[in-house]
PDB file of N, CA and C in Angstrom:
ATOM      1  N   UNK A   1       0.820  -1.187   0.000  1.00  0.00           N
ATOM      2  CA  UNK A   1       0.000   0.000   0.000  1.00  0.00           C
ATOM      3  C   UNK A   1       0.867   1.255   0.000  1.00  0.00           C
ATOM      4  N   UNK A   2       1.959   0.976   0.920  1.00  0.00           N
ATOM      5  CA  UNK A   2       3.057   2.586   1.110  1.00  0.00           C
ATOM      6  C   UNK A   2       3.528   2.583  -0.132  1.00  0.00           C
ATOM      7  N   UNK A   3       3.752   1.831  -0.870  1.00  0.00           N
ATOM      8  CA  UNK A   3       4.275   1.608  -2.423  1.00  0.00           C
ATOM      9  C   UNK A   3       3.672   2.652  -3.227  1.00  0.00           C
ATOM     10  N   UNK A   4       2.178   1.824  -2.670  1.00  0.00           N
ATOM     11  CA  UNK A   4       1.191   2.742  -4.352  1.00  0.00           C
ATOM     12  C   UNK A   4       1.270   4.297  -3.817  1.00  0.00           C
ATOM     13  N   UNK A   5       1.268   4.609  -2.780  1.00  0.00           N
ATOM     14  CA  UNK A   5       1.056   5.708  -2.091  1.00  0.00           C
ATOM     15  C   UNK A   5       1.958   6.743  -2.724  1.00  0.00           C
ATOM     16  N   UNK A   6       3.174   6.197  -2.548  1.00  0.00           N
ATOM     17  CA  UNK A   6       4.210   6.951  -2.975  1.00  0.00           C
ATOM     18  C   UNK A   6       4.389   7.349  -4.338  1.00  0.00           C
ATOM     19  N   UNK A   7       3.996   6.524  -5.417  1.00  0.00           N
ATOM     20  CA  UNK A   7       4.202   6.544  -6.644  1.00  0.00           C
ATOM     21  C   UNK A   7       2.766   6.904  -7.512  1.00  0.00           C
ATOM     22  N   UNK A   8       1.984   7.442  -6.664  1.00  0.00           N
ATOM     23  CA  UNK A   8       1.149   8.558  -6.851  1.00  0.00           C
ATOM     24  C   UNK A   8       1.247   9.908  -6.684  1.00  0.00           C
ATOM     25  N   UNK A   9       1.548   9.959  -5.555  1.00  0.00           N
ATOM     26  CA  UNK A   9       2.564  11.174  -4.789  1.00  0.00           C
ATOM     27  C   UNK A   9       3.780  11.396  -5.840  1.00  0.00           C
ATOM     28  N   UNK A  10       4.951  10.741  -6.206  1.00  0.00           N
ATOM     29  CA  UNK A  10       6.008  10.665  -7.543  1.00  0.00           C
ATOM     30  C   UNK A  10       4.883  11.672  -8.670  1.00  0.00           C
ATOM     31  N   UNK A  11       4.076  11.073  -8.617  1.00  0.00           N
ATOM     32  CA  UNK A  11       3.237  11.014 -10.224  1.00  0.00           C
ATOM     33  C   UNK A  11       2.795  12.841 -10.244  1.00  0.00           C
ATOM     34  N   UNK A  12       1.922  13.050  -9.039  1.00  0.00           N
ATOM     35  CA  UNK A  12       1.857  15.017  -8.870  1.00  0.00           C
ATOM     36  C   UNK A  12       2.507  15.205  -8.514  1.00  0.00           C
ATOM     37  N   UNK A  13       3.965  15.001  -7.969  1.00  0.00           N
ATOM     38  CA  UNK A  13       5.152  15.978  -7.857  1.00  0.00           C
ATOM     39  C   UNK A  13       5.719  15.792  -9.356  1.00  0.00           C
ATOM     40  N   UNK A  14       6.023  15.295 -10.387  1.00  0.00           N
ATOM     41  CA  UNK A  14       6.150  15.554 -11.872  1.00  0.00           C
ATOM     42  C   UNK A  14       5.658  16.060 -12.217  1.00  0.00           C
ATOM     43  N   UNK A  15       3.956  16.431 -11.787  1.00  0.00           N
ATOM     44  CA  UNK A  15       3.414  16.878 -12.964  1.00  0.00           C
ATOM     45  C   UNK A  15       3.502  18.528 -12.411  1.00  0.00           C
ATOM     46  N   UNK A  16       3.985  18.914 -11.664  1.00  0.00           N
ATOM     47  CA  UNK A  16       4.086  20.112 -10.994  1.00  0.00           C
ATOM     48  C   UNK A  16       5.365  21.093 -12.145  1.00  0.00           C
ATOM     49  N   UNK A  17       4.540  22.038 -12.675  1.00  0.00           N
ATOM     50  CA  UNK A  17       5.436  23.061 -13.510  1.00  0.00           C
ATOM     51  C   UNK A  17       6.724  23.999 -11.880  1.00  0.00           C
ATOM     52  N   UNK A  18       7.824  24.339 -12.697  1.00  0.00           N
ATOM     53  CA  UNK A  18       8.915  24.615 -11.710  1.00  0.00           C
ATOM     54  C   UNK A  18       8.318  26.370 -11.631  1.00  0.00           C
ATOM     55  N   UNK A  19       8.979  26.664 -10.524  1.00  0.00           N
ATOM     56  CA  UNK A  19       8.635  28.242 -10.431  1.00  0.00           C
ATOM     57  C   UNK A  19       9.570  29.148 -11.389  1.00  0.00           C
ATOM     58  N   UNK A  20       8.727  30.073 -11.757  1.00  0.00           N
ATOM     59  CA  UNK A  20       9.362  30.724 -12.756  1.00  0.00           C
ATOM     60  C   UNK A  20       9.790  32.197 -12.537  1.00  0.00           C
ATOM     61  N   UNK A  21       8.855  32.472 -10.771  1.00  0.00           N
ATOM     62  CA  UNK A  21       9.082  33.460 -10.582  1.00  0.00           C
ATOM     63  C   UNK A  21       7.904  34.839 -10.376  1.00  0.00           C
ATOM     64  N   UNK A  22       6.896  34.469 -11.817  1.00  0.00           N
ATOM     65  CA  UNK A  22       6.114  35.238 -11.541  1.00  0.00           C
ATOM     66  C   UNK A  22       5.147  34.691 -10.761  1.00  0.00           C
ATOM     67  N   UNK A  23       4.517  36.208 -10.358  1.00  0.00           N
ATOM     68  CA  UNK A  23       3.164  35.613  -8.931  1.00  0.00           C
ATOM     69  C   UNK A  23       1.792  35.078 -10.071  1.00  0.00           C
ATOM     70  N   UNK A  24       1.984  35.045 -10.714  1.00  0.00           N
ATOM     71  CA  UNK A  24       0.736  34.457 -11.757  1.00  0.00           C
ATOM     72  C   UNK A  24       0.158  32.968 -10.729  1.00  0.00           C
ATOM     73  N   UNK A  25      -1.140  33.254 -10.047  1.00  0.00           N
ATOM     74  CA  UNK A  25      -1.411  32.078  -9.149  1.00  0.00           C
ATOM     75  C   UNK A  25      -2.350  30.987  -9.934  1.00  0.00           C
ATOM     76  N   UNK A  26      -2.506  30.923 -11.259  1.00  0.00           N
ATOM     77  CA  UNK A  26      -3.084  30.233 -12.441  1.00  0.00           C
ATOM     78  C   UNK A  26      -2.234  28.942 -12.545  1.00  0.00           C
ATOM     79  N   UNK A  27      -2.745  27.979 -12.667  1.00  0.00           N
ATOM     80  CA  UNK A  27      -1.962  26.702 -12.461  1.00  0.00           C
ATOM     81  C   UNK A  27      -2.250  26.779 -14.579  1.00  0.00           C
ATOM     82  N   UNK A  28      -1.565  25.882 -14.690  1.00  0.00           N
ATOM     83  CA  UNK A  28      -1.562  25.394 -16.429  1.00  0.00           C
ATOM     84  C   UNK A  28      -2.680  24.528 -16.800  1.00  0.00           C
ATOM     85  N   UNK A  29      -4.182  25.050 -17.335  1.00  0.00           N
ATOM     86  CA  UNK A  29      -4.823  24.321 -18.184  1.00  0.00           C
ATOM     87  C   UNK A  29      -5.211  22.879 -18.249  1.00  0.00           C
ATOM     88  N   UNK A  30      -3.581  22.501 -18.553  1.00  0.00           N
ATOM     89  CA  UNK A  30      -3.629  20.567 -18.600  1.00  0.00           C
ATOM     90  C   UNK A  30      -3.555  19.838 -17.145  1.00  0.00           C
ATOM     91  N   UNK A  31      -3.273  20.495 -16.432  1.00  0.00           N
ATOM     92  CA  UNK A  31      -3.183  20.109 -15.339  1.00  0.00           C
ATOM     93  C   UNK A  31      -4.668  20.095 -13.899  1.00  0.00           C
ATOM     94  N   UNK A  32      -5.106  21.114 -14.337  1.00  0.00           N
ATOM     95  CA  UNK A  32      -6.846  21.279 -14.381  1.00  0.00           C
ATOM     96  C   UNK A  32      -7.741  20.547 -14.366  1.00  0.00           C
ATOM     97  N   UNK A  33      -8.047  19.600 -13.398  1.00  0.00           N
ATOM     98  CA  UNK A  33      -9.384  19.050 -13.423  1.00  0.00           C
ATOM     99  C   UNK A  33      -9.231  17.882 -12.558  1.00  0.00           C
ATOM    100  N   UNK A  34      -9.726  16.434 -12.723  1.00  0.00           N
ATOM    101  CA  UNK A  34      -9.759  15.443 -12.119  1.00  0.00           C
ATOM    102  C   UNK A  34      -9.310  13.832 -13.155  1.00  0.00           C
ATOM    103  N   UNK A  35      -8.515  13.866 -11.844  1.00  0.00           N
ATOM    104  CA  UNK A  35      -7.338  12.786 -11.933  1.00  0.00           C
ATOM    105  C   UNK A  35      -7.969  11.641 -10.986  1.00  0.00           C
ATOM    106  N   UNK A  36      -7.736  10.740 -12.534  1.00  0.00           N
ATOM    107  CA  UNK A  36      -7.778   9.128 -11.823  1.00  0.00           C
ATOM    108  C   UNK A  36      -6.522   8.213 -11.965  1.00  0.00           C
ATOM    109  N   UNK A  37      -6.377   7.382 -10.795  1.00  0.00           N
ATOM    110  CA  UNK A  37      -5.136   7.008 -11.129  1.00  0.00           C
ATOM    111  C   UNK A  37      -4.882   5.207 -10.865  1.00  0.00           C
ATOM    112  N   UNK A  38      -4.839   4.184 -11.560  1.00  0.00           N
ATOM    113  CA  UNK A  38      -5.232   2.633 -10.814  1.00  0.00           C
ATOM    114  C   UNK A  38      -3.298   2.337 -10.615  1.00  0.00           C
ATOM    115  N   UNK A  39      -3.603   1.486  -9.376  1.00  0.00           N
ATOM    116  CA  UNK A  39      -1.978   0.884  -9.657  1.00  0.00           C
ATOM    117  C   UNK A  39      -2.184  -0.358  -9.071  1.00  0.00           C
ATOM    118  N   UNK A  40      -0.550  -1.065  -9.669  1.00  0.00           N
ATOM    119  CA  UNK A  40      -0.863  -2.566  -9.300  1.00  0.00           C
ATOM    120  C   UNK A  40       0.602  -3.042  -9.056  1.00  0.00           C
ATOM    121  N   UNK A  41       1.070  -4.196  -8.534  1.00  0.00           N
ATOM    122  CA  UNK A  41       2.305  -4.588  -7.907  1.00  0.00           C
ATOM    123  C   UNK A  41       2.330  -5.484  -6.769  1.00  0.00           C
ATOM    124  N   UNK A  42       3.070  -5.084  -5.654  1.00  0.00           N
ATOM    125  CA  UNK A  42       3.032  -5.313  -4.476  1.00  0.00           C
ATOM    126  C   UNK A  42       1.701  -5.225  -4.278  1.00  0.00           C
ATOM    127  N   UNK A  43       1.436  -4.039  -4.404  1.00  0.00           N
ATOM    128  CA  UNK A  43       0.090  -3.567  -3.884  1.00  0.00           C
ATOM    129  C   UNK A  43      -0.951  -2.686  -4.810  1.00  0.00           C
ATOM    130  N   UNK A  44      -1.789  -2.621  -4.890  1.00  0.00           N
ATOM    131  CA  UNK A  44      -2.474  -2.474  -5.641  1.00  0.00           C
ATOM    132  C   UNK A  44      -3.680  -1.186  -5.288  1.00  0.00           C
ATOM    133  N   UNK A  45      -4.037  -0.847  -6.174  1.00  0.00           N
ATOM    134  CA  UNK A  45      -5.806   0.522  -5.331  1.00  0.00           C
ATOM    135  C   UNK A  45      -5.699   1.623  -6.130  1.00  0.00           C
ATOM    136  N   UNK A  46      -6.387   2.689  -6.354  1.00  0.00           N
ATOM    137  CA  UNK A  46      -7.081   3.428  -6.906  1.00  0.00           C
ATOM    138  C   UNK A  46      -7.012   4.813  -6.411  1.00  0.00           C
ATOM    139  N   UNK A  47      -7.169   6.627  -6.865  1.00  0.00           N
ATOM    140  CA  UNK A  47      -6.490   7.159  -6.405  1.00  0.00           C
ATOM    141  C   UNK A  47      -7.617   8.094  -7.446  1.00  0.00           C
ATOM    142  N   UNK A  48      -8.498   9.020  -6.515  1.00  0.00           N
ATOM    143  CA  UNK A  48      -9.194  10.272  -7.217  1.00  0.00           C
ATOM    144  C   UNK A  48      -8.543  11.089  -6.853  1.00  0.00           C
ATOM    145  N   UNK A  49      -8.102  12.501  -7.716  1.00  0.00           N
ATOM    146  CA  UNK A  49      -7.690  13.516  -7.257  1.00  0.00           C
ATOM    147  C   UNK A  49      -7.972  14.709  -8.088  1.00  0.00           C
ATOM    148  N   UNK A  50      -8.532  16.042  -7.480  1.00  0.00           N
ATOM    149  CA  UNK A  50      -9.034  17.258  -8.224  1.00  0.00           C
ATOM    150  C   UNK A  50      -7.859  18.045  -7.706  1.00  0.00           C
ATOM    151  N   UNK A  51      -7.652  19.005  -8.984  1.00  0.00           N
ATOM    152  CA  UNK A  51      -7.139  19.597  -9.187  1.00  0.00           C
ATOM    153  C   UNK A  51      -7.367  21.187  -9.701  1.00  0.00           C
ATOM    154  N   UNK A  52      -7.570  22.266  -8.799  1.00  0.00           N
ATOM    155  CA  UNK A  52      -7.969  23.418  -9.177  1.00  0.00           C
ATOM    156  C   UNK A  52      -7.733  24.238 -10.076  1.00  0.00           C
ATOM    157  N   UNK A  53      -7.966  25.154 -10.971  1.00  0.00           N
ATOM    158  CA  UNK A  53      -6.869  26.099 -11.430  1.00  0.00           C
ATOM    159  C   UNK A  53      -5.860  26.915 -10.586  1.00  0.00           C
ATOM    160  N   UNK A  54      -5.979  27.084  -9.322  1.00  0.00           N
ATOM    161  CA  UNK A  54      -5.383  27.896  -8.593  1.00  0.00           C
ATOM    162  C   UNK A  54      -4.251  26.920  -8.035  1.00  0.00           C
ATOM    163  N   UNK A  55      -4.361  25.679  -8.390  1.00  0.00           N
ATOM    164  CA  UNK A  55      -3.427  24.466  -7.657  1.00  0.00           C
ATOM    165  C   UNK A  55      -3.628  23.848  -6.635  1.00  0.00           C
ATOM    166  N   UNK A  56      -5.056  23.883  -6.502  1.00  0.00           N
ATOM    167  CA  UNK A  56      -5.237  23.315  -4.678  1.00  0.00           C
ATOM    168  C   UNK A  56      -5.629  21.835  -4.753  1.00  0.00           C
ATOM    169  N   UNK A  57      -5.368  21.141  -4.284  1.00  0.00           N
ATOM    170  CA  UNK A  57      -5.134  19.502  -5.211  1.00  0.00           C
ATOM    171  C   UNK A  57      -6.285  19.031  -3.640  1.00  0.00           C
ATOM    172  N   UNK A  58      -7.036  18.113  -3.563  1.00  0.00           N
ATOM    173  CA  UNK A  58      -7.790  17.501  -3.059  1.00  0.00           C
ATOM    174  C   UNK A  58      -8.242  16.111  -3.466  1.00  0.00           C
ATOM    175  N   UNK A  59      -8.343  15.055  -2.728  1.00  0.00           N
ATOM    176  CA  UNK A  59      -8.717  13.884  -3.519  1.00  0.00           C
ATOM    177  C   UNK A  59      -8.532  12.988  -2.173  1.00  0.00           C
ATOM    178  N   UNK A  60      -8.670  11.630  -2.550  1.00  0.00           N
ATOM    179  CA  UNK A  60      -8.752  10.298  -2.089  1.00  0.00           C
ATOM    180  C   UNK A  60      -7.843   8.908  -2.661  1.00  0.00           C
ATOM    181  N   UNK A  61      -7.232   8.599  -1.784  1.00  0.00           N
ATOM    182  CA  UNK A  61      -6.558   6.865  -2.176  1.00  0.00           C
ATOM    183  C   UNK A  61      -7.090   6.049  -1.707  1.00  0.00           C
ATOM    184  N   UNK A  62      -7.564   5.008  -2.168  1.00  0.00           N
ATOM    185  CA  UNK A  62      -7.975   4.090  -2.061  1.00  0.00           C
ATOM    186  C   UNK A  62      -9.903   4.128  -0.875  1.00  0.00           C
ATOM    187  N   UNK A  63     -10.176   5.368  -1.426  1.00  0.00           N
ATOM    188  CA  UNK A  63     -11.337   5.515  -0.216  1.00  0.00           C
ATOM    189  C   UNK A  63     -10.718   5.543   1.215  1.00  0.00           C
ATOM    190  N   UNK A  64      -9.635   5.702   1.016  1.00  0.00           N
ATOM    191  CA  UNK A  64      -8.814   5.775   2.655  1.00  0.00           C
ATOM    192  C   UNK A  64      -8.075   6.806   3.487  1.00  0.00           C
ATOM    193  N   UNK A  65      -7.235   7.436   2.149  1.00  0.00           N
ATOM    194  CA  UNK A  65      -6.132   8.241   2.367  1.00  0.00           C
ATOM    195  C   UNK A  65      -6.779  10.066   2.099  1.00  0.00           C
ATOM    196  N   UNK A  66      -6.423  10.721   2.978  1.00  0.00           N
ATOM    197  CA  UNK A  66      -7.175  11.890   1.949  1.00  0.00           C
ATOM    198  C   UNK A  66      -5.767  12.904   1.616  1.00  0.00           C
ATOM    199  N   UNK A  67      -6.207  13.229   0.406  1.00  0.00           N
ATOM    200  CA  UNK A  67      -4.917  13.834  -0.191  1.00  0.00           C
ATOM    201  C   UNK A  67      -5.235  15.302  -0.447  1.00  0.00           C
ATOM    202  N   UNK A  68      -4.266  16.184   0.483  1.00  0.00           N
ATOM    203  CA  UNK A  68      -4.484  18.104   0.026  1.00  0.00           C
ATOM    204  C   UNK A  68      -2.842  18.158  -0.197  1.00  0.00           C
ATOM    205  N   UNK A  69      -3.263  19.604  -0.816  1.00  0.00           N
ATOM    206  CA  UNK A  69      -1.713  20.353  -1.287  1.00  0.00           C
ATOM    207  C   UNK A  69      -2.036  20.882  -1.771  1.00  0.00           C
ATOM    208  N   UNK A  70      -0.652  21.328  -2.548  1.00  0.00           N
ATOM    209  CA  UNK A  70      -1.020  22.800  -3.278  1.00  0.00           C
ATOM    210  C   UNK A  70      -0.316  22.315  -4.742  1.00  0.00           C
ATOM    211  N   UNK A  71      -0.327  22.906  -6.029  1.00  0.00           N
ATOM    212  CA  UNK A  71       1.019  22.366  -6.843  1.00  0.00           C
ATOM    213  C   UNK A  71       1.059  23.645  -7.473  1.00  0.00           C
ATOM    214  N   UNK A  72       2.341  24.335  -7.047  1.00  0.00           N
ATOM    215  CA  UNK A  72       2.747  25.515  -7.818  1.00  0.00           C
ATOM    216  C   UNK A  72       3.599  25.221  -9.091  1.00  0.00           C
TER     217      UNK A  72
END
């Protein structure tokens, strides 16, 4: 389970654009909306996650875990 956990977590820290500097608090378009995510291995489960324009990330693993942040 700490497996899938992590390599979801891996998965929105990639998709996170680097700072560039300006205060522009607009996240990028593609990154915008709701994310599903299945994994399998060791361990296995499922992974909703919304994603704001402003970057405020909210969601669920496995109906278990609850997931906030931010992604600048």
């Amino acid at each position: 389970m700490r497996k899938g956990i992590y390599l979801f977590l891996a998965l929105v820290i990639v998709a996170c654009s680097s700072d560039d500097g300006d205060n522009n608090n607009t996240l990028s378009p593609e990154y915008v909306g709701t994310w599903e995510a299945l994994y399998s291995g060791d361990d296995f489960g499922d992974a909703l996650v919304i994603i704001s324009n402003t970057g405020d990330v909210t969601g669920v693993v496995d109906e278990l875990y609850q997931v906030t942040g931010t992604l600048k």
